[in-house]
Protein backbone atom coordinates (compact mmCIF):
# COMPACT_ATOMS: atom_id res chain seq x y z
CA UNK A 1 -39.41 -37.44 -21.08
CA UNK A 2 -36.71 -35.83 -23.08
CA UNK A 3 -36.75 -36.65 -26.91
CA UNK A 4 -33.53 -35.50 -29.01
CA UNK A 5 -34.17 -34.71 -32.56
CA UNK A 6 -30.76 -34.80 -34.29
CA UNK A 7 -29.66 -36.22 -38.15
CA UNK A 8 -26.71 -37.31 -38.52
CA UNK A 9 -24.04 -35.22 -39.79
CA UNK A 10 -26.13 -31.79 -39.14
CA UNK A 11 -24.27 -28.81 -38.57
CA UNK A 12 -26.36 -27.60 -36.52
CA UNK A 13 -26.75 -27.74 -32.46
CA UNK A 14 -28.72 -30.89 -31.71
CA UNK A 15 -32.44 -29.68 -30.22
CA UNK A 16 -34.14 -31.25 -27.07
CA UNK A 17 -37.64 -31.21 -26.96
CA UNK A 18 -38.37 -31.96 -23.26
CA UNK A 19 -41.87 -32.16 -21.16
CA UNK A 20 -42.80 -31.29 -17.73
CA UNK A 21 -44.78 -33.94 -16.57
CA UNK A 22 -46.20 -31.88 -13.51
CA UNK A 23 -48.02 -29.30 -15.43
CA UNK A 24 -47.93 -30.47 -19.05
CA UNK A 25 -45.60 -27.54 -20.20
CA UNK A 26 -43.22 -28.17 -22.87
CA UNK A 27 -39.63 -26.93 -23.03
CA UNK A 28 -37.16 -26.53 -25.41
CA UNK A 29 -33.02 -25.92 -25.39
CA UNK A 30 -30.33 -26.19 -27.74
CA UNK A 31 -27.53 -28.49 -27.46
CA UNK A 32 -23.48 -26.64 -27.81
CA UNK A 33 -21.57 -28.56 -30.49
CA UNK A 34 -18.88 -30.20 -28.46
CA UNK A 35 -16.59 -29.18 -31.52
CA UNK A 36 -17.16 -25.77 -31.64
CA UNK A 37 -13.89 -23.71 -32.17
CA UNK A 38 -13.12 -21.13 -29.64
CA UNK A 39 -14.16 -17.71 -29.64
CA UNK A 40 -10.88 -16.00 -30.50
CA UNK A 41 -9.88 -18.30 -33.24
CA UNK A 42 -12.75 -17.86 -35.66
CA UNK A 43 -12.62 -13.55 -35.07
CA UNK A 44 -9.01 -14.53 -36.24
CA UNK A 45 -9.99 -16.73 -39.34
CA UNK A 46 -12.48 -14.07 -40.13
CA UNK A 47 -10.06 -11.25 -40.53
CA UNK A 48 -8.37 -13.27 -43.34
CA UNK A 49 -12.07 -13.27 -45.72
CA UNK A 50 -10.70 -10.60 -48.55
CA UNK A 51 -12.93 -10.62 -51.59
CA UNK A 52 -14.76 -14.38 -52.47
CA UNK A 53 -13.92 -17.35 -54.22
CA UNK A 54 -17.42 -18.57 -55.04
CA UNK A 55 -20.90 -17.31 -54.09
CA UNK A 56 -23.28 -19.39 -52.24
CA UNK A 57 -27.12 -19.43 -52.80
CA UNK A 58 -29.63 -19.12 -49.99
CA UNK A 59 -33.06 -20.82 -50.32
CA UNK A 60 -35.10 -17.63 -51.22
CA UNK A 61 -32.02 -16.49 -54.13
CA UNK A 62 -29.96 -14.21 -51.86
CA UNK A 63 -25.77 -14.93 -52.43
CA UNK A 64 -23.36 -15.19 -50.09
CA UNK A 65 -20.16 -15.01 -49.69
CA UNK A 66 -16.81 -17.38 -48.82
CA UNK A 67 -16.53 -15.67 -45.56
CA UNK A 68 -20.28 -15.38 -44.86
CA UNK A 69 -20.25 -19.49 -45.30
CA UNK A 70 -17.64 -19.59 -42.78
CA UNK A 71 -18.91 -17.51 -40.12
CA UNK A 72 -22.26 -19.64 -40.96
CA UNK A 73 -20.72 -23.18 -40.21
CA UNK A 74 -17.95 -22.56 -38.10
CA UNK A 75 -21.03 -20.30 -35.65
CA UNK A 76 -23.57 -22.33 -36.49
CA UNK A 77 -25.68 -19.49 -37.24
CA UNK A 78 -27.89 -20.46 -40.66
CA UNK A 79 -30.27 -18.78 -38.79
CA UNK A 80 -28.85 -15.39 -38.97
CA UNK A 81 -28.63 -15.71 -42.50
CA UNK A 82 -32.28 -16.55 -42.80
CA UNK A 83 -32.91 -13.18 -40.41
CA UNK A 84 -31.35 -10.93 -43.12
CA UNK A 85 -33.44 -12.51 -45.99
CA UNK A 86 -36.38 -12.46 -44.12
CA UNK A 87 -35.93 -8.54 -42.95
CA UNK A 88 -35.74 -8.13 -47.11
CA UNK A 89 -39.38 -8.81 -47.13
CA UNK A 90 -40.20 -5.47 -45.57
CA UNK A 91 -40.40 -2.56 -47.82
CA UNK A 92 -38.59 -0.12 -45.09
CA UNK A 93 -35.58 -2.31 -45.30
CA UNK A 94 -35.73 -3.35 -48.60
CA UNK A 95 -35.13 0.03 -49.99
CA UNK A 96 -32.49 0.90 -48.61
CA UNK A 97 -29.90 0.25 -51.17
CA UNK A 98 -26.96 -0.70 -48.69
CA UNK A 99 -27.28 -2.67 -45.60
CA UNK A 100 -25.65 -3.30 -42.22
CA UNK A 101 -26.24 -5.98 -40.08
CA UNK A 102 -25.16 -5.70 -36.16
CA UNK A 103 -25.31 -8.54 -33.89
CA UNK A 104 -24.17 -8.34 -30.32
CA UNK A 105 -24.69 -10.68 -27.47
CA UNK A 106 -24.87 -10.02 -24.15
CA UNK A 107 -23.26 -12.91 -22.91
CA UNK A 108 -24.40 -12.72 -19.83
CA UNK A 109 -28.14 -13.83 -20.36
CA UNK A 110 -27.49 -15.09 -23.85
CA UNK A 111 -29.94 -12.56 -25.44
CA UNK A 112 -29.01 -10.50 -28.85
CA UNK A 113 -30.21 -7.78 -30.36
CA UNK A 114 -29.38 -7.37 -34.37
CA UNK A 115 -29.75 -3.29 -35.51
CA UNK A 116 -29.98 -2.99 -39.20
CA UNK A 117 -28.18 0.19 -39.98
CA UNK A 118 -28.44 1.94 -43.94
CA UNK A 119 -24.19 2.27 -44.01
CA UNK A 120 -24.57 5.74 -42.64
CA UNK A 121 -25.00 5.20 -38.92
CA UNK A 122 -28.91 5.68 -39.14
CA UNK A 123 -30.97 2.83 -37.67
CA UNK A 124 -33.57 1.27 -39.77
CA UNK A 125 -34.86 -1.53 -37.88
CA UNK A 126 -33.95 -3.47 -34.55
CA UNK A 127 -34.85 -6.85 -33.48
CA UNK A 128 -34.72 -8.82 -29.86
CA UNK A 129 -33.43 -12.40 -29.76
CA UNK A 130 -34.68 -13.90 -26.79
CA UNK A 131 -32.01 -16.70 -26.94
CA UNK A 132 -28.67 -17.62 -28.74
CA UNK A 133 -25.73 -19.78 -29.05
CA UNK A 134 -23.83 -17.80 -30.90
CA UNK A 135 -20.08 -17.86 -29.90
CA UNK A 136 -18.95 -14.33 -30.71
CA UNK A 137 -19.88 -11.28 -28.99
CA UNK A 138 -20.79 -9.54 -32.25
CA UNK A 139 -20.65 -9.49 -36.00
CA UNK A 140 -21.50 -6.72 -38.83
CA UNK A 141 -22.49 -8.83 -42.07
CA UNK A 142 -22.76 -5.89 -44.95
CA UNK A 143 -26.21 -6.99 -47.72
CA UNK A 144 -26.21 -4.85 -51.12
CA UNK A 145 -27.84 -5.83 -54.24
CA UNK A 146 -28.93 -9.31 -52.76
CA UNK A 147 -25.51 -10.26 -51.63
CA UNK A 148 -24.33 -11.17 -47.81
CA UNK A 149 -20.65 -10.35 -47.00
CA UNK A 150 -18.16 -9.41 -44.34
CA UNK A 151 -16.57 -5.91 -43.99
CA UNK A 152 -13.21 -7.41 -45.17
CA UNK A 153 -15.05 -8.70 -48.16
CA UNK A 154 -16.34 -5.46 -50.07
């Protein structure tokens, strides 16, 4: 039985929610938005992000940034925003005053692993994605006083 959970206009992948009737085990994958622009083109469009037009808000009051929004709907990647906020919740992290985030992919198994580094090459925290969709091979998203941004942005 596969059951596809999906609302129209959502930016994000469509989910599939699927059972195995032989031993009762339930399964779970993401569907790739057919739409999705290549690879290449949104590193390009990144590279043009200087400074910020308008700040966005995040559910739990953390801003972000015009090119932090981009990288967010053009990768479909809400959830990596919602992994910074939520690594804010830890005292270890949340002291340090500047932030970087490092995602990389290994593209051959679709894992991740994000390091959060304090701006000085010293490695605060790491965490293990198990799974991802997310089209680039990496991405550094910089968070000081409760704003996300991109390099180009600062």
């Amino acid at each position: 039985m596969i059951n596809i959970q999906r609302k129209a206009g959502h930016t994000r992948p469509a989910f599939l929610l699927f059972k195995d009737s032989t031993t009762n085990n339930l399964y779970h994958s993401f569907l790739f938005q057919p739409n999705m622009k290549p690879a290449s083109e949104i590193k390009s469009e990144l590279l043009q992000f200087s400074g910020t037009t308008q700040y966005y808000r995040h559910l739990l009051g953390v801003l972000f940034t015009d090119g932090i929004k981009y990288l967010a709907d053009e990768c479909q990647c809400y959830w990596l925003l919602d992994l910074i906020v939520s690594w804010q919740t830890h005292q270890h992290v949340r002291e340090q005053e500047f932030q970087v985030f490092k995602l990389k992919v290994d593209v051959s198994n679709r894992t991740a692993v994000v390091t959060i580094e304090d701006g000085n090459d010293n490695i605060i925290q790491t965490q293990k994605i198990p799974f991802t969709d997310f089209p680039l091979d990496s991405i550094e998203i910089w968070y000081s006083n409760k704003v996300m941004y991109l390099p180009s942005e600062h």
